[in-house]
N, C-alpha and C. Protein backbone atom coordinates (compact mmCIF):
# COMPACT_ATOMS: atom_id res chain seq x y z
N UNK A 1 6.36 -3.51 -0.40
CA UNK A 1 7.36 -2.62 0.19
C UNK A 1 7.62 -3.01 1.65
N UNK A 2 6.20 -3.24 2.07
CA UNK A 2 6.98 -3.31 4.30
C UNK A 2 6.06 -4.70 4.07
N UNK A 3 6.85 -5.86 3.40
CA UNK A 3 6.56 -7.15 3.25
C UNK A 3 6.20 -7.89 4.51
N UNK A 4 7.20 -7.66 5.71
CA UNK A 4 7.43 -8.25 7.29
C UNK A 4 6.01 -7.51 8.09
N UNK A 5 5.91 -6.11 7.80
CA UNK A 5 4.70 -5.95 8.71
C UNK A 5 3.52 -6.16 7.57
N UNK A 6 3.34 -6.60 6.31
CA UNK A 6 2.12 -6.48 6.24
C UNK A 6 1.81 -7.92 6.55
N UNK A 7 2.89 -9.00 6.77
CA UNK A 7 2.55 -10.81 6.51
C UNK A 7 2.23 -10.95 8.19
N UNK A 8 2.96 -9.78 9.30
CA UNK A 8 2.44 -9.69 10.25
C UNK A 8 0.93 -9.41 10.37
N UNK A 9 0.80 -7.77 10.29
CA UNK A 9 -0.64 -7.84 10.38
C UNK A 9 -2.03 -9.02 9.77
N UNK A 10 -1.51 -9.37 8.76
CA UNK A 10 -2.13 -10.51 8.32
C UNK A 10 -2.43 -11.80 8.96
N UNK A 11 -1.31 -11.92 9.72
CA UNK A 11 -1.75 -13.13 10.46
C UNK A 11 -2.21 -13.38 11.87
N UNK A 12 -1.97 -11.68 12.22
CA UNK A 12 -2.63 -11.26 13.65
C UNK A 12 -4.23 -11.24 13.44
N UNK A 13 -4.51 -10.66 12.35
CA UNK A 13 -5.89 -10.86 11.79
C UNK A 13 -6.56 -12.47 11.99
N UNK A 14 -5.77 -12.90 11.04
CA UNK A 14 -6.25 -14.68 11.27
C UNK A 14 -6.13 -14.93 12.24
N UNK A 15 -5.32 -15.23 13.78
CA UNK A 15 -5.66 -15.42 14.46
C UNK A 15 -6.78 -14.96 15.44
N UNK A 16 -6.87 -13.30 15.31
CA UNK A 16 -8.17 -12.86 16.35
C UNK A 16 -9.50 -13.05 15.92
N UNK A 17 -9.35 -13.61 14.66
CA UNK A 17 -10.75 -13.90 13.91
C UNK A 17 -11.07 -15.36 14.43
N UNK A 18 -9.89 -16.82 14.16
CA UNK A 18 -9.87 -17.89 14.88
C UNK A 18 -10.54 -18.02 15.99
N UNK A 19 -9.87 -17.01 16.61
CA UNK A 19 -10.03 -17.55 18.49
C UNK A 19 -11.28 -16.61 18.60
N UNK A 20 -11.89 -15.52 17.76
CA UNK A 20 -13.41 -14.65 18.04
C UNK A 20 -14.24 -16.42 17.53
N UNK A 21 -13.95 -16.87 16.59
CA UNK A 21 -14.84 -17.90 16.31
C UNK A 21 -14.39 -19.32 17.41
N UNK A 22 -13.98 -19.85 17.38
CA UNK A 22 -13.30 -21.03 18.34
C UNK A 22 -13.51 -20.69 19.70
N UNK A 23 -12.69 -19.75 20.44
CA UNK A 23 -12.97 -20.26 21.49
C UNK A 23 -14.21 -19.22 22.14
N UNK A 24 -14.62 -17.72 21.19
CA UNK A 24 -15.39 -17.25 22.13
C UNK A 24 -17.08 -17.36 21.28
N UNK A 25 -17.10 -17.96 20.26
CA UNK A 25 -18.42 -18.44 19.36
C UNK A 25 -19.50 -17.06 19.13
N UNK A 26 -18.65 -16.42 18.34
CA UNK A 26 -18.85 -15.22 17.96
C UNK A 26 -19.75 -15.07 17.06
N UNK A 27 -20.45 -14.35 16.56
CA UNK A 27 -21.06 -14.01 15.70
C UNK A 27 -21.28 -13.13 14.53
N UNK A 28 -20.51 -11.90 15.16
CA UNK A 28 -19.87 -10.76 14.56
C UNK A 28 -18.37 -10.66 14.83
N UNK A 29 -17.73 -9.94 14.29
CA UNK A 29 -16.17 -9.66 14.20
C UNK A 29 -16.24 -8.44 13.75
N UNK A 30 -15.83 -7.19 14.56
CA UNK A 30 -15.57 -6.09 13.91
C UNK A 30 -13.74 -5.77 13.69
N UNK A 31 -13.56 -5.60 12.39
CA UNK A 31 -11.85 -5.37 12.60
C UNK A 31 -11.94 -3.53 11.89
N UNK A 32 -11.10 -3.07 12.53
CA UNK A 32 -10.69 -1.64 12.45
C UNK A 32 -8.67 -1.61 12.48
N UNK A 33 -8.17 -0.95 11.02
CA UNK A 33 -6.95 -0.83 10.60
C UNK A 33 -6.87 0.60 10.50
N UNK A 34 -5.74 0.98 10.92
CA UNK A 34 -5.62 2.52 10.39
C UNK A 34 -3.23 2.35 10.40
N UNK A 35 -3.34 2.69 9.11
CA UNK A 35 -2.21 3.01 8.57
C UNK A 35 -2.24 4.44 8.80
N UNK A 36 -0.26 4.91 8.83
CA UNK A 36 0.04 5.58 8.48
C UNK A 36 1.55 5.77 8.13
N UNK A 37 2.76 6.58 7.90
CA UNK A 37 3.37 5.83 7.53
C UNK A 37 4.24 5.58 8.48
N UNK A 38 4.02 5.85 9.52
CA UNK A 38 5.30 5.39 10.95
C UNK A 38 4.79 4.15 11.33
N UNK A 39 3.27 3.60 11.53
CA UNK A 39 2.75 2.68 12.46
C UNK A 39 1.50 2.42 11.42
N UNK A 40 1.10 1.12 11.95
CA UNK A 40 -0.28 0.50 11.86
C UNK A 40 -0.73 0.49 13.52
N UNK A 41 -2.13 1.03 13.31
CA UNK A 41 -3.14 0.72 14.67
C UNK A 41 -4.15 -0.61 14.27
N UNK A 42 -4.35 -1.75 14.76
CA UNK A 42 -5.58 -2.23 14.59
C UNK A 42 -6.38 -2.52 15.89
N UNK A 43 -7.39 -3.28 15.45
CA UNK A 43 -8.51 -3.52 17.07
C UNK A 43 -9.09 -4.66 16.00
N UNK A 44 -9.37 -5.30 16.69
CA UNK A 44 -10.11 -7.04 16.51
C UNK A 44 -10.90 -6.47 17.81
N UNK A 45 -12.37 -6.47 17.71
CA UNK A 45 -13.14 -6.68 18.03
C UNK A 45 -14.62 -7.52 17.91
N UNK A 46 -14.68 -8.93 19.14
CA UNK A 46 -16.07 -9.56 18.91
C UNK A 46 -17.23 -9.68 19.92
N UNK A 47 -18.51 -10.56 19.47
CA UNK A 47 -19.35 -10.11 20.30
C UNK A 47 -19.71 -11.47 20.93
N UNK A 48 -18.11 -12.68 21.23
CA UNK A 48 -18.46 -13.71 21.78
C UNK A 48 -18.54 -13.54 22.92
N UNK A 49 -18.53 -14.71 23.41
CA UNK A 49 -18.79 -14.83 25.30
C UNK A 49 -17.76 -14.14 26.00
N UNK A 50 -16.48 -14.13 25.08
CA UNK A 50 -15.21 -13.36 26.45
C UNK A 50 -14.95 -14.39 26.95
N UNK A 51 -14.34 -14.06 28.01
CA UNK A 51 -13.99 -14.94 29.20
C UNK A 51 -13.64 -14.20 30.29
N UNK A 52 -14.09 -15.10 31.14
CA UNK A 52 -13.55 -14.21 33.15
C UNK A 52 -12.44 -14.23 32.93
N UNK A 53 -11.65 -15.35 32.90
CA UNK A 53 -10.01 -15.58 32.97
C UNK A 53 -9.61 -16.37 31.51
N UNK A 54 -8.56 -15.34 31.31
CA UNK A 54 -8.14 -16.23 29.85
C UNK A 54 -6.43 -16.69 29.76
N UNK A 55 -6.37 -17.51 29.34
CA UNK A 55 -4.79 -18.06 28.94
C UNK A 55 -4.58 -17.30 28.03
N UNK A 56 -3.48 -16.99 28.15
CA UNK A 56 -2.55 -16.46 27.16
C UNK A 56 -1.95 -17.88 25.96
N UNK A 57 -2.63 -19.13 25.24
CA UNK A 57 -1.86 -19.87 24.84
C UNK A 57 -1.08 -19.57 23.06
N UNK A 58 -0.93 -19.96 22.64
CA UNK A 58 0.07 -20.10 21.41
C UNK A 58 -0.44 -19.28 20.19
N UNK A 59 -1.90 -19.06 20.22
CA UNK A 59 -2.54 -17.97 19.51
C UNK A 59 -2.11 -16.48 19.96
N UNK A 60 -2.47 -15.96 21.22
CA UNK A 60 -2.48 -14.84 21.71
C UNK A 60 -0.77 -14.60 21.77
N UNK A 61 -0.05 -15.63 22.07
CA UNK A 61 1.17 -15.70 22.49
C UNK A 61 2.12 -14.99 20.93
N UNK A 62 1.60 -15.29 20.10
CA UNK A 62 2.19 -15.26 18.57
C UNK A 62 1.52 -14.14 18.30
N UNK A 63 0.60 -13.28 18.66
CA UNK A 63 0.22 -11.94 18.49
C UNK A 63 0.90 -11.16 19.10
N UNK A 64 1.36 -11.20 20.18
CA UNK A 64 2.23 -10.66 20.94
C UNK A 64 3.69 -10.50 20.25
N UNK A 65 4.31 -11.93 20.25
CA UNK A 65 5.38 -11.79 19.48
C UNK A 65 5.95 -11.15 18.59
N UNK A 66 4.56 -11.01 17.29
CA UNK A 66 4.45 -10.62 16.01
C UNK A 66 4.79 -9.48 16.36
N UNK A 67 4.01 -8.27 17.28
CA UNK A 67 3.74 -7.17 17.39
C UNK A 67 4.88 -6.70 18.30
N UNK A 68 5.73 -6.87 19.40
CA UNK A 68 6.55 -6.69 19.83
C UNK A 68 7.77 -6.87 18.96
N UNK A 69 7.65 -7.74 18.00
CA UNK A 69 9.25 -7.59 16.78
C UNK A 69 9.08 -6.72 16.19
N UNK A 70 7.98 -5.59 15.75
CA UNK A 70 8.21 -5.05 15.39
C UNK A 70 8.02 -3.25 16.18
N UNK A 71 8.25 -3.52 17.61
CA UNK A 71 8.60 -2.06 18.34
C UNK A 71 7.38 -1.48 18.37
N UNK A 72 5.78 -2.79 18.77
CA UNK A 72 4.61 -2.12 18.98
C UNK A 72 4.77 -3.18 20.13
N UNK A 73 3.52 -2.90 20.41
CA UNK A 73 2.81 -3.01 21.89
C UNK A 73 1.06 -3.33 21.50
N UNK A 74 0.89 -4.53 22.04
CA UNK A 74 -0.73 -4.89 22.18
C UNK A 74 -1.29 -5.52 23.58
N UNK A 75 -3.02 -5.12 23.48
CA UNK A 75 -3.59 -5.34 24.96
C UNK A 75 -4.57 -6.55 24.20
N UNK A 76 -4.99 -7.36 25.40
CA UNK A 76 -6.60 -7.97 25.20
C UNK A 76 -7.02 -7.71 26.30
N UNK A 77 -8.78 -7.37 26.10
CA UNK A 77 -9.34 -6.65 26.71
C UNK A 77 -10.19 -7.98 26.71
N UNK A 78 -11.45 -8.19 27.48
CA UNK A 78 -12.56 -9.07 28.08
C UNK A 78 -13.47 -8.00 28.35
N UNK A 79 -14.57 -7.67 27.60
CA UNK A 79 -15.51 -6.67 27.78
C UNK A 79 -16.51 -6.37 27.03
N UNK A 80 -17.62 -7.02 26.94
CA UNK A 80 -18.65 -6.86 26.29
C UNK A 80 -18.22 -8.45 24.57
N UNK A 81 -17.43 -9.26 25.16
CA UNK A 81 -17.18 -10.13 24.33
C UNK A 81 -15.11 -9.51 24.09
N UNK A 82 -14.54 -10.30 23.35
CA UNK A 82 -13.07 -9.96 23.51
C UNK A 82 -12.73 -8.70 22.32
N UNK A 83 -11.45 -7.96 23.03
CA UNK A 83 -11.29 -6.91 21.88
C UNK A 83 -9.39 -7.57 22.26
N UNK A 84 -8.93 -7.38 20.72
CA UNK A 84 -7.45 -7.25 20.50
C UNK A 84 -7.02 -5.59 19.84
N UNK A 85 -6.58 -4.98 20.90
CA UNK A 85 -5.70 -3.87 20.46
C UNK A 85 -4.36 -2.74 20.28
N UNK A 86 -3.90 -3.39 19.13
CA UNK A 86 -2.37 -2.78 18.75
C UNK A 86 -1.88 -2.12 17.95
N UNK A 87 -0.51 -1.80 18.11
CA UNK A 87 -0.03 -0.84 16.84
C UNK A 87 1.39 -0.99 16.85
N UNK A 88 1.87 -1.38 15.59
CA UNK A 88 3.06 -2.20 15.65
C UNK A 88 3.86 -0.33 14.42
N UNK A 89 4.90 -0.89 14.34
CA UNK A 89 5.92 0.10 13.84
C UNK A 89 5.99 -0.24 12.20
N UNK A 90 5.92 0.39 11.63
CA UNK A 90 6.77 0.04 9.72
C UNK A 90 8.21 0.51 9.76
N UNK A 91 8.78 -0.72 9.45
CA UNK A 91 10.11 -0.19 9.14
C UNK A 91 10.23 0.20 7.97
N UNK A 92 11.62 1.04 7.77
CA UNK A 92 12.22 1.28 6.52
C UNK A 92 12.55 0.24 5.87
N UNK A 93 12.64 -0.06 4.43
CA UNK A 93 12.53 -0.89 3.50
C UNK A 93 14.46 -1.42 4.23
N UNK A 94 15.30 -0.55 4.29
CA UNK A 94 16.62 -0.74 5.11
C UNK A 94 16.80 -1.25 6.38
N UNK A 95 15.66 -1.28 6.76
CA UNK A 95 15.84 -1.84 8.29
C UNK A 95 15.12 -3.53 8.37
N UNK A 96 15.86 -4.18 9.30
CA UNK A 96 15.36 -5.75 9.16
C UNK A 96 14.73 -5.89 10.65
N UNK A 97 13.70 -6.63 10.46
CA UNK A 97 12.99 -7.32 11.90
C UNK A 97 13.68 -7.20 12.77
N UNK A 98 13.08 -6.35 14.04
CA UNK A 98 14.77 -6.36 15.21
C UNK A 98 14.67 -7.93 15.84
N UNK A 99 13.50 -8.95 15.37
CA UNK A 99 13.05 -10.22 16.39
C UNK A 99 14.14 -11.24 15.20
N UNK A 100 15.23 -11.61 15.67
CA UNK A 100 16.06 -12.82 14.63
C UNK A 100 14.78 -14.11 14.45
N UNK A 101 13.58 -14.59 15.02
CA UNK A 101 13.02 -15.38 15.05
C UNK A 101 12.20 -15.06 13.63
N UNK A 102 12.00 -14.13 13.70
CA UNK A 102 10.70 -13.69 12.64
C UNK A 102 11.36 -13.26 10.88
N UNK A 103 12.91 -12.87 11.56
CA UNK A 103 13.79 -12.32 10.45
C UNK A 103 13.65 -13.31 9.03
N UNK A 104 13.62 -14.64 9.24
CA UNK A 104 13.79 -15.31 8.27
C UNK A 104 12.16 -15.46 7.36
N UNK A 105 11.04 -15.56 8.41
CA UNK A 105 9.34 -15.04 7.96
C UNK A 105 9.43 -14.20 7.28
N UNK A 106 9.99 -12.68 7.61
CA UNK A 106 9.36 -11.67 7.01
C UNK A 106 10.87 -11.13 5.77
N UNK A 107 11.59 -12.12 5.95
CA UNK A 107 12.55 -11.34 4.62
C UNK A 107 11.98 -11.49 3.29
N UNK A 108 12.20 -10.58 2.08
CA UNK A 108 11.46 -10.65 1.45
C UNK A 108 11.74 -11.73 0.35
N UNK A 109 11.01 -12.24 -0.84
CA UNK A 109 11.71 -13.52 -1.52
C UNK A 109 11.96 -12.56 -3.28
């Protein structure tokens, strides 16, 4: 049914799991989802090293993206190892990606 945000959340997942393993050599990964039917909340939380200062590069950058096409908003936090936390919008089955970049990703087949 909400094909565009679930192939989103899905791949926001894969990436905060990536970069908990890659760049912060994690050990645990806690992920926390909560649906409802206006919004998804999630949190990617791990218990790697963090970092003092972090780049924003092409991983974090595409979480952002993902989550801003669809009229949410996400933070990363550095604190006790890294946390990712957002909550993006479900559209109506009538309404299309407001991001034209993502429009052609998440239309349905």
């Amino acid at each position: 049914k909400n094909y565009g945000v679930n192939s989103a959340i899905y791949h926001i997942l894969q990436e905060g799991m990536t970069n908990a393993i890659r760049h912060g050599n994690a050990s645990k990964i806690w992920i926390n989802l909560s649906y409802s039917n206006e919004n998804i909340k999630f949190n990617i939380k791990d218990n790697g090293a963090g970092a003092v200062a972090f780049i924003e590069g092409f991983g974090l950058k595409g979480i952002k993206e993902r989550v801003e096409s669809f009229g949410g908003k996400v933070e990363f936090k550095q604190q006790d190892g890294f946390t990712i936390d957002g909550e993006m919008v479900i559209l109506n089955d009538s309404e299309r990606c407001p991001n034209p970049i993502f429009q052609s990703i998440f239309s349905e087949k």
